[in-house]
C-alpha atoms as a PDB file:
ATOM      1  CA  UNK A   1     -54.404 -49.817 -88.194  1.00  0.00           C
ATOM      2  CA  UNK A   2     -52.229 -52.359 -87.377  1.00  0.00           C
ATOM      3  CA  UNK A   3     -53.249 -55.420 -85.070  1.00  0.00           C
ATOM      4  CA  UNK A   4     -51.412 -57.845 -83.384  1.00  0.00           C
ATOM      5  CA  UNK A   5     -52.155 -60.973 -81.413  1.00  0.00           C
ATOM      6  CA  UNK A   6     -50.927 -61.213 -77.411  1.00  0.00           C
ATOM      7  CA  UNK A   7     -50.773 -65.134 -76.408  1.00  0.00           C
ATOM      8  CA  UNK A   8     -51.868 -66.108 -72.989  1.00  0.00           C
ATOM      9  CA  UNK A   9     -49.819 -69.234 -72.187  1.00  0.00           C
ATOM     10  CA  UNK A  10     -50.304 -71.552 -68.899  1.00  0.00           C
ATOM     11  CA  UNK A  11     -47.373 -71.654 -67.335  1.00  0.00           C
ATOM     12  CA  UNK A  12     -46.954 -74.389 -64.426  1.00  0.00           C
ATOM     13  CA  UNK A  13     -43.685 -75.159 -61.997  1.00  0.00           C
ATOM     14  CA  UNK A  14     -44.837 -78.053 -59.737  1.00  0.00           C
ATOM     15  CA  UNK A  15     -47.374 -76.658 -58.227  1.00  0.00           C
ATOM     16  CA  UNK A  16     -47.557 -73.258 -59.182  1.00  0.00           C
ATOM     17  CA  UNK A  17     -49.712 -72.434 -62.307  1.00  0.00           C
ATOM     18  CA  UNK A  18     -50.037 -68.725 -63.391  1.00  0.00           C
ATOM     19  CA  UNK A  19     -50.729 -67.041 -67.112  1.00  0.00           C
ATOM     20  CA  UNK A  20     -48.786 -64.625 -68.640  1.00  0.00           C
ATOM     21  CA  UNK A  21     -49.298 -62.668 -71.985  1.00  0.00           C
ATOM     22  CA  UNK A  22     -46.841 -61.881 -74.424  1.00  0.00           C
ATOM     23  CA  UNK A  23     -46.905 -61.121 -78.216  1.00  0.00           C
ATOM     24  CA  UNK A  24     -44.892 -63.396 -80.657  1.00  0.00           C
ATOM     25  CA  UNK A  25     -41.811 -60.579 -80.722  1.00  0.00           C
ATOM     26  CA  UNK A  26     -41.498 -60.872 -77.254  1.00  0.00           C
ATOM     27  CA  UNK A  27     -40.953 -64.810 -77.443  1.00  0.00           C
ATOM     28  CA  UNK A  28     -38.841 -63.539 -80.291  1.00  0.00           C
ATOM     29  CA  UNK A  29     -36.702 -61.089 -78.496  1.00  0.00           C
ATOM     30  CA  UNK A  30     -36.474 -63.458 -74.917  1.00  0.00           C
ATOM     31  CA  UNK A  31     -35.162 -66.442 -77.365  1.00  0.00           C
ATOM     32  CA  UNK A  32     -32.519 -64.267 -79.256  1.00  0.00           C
ATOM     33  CA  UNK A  33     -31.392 -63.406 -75.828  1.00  0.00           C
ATOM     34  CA  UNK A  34     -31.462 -67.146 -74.774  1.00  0.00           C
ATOM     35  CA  UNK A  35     -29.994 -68.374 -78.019  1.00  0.00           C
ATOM     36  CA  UNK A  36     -26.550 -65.912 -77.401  1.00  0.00           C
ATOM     37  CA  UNK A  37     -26.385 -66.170 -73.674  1.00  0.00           C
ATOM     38  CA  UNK A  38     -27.119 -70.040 -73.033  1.00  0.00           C
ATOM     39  CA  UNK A  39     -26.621 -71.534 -76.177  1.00  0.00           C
ATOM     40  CA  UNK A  40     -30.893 -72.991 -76.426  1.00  0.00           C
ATOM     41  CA  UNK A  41     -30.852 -74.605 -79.917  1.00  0.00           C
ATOM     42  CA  UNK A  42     -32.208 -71.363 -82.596  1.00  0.00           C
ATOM     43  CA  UNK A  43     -34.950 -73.876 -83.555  1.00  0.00           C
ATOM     44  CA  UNK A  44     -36.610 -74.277 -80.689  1.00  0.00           C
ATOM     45  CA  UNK A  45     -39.104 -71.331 -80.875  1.00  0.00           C
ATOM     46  CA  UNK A  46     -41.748 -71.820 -83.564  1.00  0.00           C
ATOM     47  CA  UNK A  47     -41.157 -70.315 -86.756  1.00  0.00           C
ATOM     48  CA  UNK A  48     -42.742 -66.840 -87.521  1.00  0.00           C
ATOM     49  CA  UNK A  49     -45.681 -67.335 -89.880  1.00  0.00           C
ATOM     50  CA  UNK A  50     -46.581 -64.255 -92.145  1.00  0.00           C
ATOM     51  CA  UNK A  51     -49.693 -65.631 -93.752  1.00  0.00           C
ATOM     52  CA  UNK A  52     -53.106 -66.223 -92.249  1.00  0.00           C
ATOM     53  CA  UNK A  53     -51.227 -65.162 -88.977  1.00  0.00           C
ATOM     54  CA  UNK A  54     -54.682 -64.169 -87.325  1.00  0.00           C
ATOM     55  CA  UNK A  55     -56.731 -66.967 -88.071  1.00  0.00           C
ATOM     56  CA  UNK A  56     -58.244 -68.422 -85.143  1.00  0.00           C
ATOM     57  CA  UNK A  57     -56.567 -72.096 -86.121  1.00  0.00           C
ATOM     58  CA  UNK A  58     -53.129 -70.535 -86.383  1.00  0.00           C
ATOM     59  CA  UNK A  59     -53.634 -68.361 -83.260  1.00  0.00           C
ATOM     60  CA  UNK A  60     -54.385 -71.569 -81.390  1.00  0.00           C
ATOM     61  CA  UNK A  61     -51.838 -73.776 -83.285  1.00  0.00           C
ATOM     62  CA  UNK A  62     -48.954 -71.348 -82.414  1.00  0.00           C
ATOM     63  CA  UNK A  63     -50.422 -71.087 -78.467  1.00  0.00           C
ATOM     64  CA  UNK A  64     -49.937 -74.862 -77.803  1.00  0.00           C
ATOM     65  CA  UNK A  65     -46.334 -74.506 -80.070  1.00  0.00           C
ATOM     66  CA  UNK A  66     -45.338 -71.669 -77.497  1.00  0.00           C
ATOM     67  CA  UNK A  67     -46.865 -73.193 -74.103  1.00  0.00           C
ATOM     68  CA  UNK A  68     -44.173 -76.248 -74.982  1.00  0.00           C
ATOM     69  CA  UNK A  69     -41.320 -74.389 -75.793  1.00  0.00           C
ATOM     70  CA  UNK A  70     -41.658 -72.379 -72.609  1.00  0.00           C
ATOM     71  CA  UNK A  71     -42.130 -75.857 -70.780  1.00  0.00           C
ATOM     72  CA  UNK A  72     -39.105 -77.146 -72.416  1.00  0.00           C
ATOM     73  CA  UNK A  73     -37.569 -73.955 -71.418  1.00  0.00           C
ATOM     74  CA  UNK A  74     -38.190 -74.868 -67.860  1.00  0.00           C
ATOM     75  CA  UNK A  75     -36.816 -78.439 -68.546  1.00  0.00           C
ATOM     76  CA  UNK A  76     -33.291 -77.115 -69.450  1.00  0.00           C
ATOM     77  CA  UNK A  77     -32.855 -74.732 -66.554  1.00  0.00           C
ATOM     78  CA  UNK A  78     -34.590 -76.903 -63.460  1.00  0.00           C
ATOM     79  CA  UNK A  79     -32.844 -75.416 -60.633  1.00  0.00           C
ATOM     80  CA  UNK A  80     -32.062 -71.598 -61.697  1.00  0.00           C
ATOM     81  CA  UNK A  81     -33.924 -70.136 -64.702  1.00  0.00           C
ATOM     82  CA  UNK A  82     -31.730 -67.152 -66.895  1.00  0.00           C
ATOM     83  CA  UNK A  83     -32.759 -64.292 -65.408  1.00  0.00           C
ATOM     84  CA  UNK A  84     -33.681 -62.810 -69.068  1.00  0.00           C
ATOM     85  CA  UNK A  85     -36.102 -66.164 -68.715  1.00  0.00           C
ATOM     86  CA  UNK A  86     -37.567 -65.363 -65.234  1.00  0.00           C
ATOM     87  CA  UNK A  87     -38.840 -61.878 -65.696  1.00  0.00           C
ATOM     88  CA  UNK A  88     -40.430 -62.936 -69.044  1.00  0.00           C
ATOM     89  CA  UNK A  89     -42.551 -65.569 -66.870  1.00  0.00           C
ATOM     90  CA  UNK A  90     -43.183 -62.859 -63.991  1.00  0.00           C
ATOM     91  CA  UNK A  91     -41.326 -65.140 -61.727  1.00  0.00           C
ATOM     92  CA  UNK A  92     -40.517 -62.076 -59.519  1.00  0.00           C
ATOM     93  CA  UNK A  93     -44.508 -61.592 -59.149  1.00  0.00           C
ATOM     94  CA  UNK A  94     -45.145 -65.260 -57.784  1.00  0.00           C
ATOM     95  CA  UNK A  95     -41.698 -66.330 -55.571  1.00  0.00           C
ATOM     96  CA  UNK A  96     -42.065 -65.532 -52.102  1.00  0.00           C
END
């Protein structure tokens, strides 16, 4: 049985706030993506950790670590986010 931990990150752009859930490969796969396309520095995204990976400190640790680099995220594109970034943040379920 394998088990695997989905993050629920805040997500807020001015005055919007909305969740979304994602697992660490998909925060993996949206900043190799990122990294190719636009050039976001490789280190930004918080290393992968194998051990003690579902301990409730690490879980919440690597939350917080992921809630800021999607923030900063936001930060480098202001105006237009990558579209690769948008649908990751459901963007497309929240602009009117």
């Amino acid at each position: 049985i394998s088990s695997f931990q989905v993050y629920i990150i805040q997500v807020s752009v001015g005055s919007h706030q909305w969740t979304v859930k994602h697992r660490y490969s998909d925060f993996h796969d949206l900043h190799e993506k990122l990294v190719s396309e636009k050039k976001i520095d490789k280190n930004l995204l918080p290393p992968k950790k194998i051990i003690g990976k579902n301990s409730k400190s690490l879980v919440e640790k690597r939350q917080k670590e992921l809630e800021v680099y999607l923030q900063t995220l936001l930060v480098k594109f202001p105006v237009t986010a990558p579209k690769v970034l948008s649908h990751f943040l459901h963007f497309h379920l929240y602009v009117s």
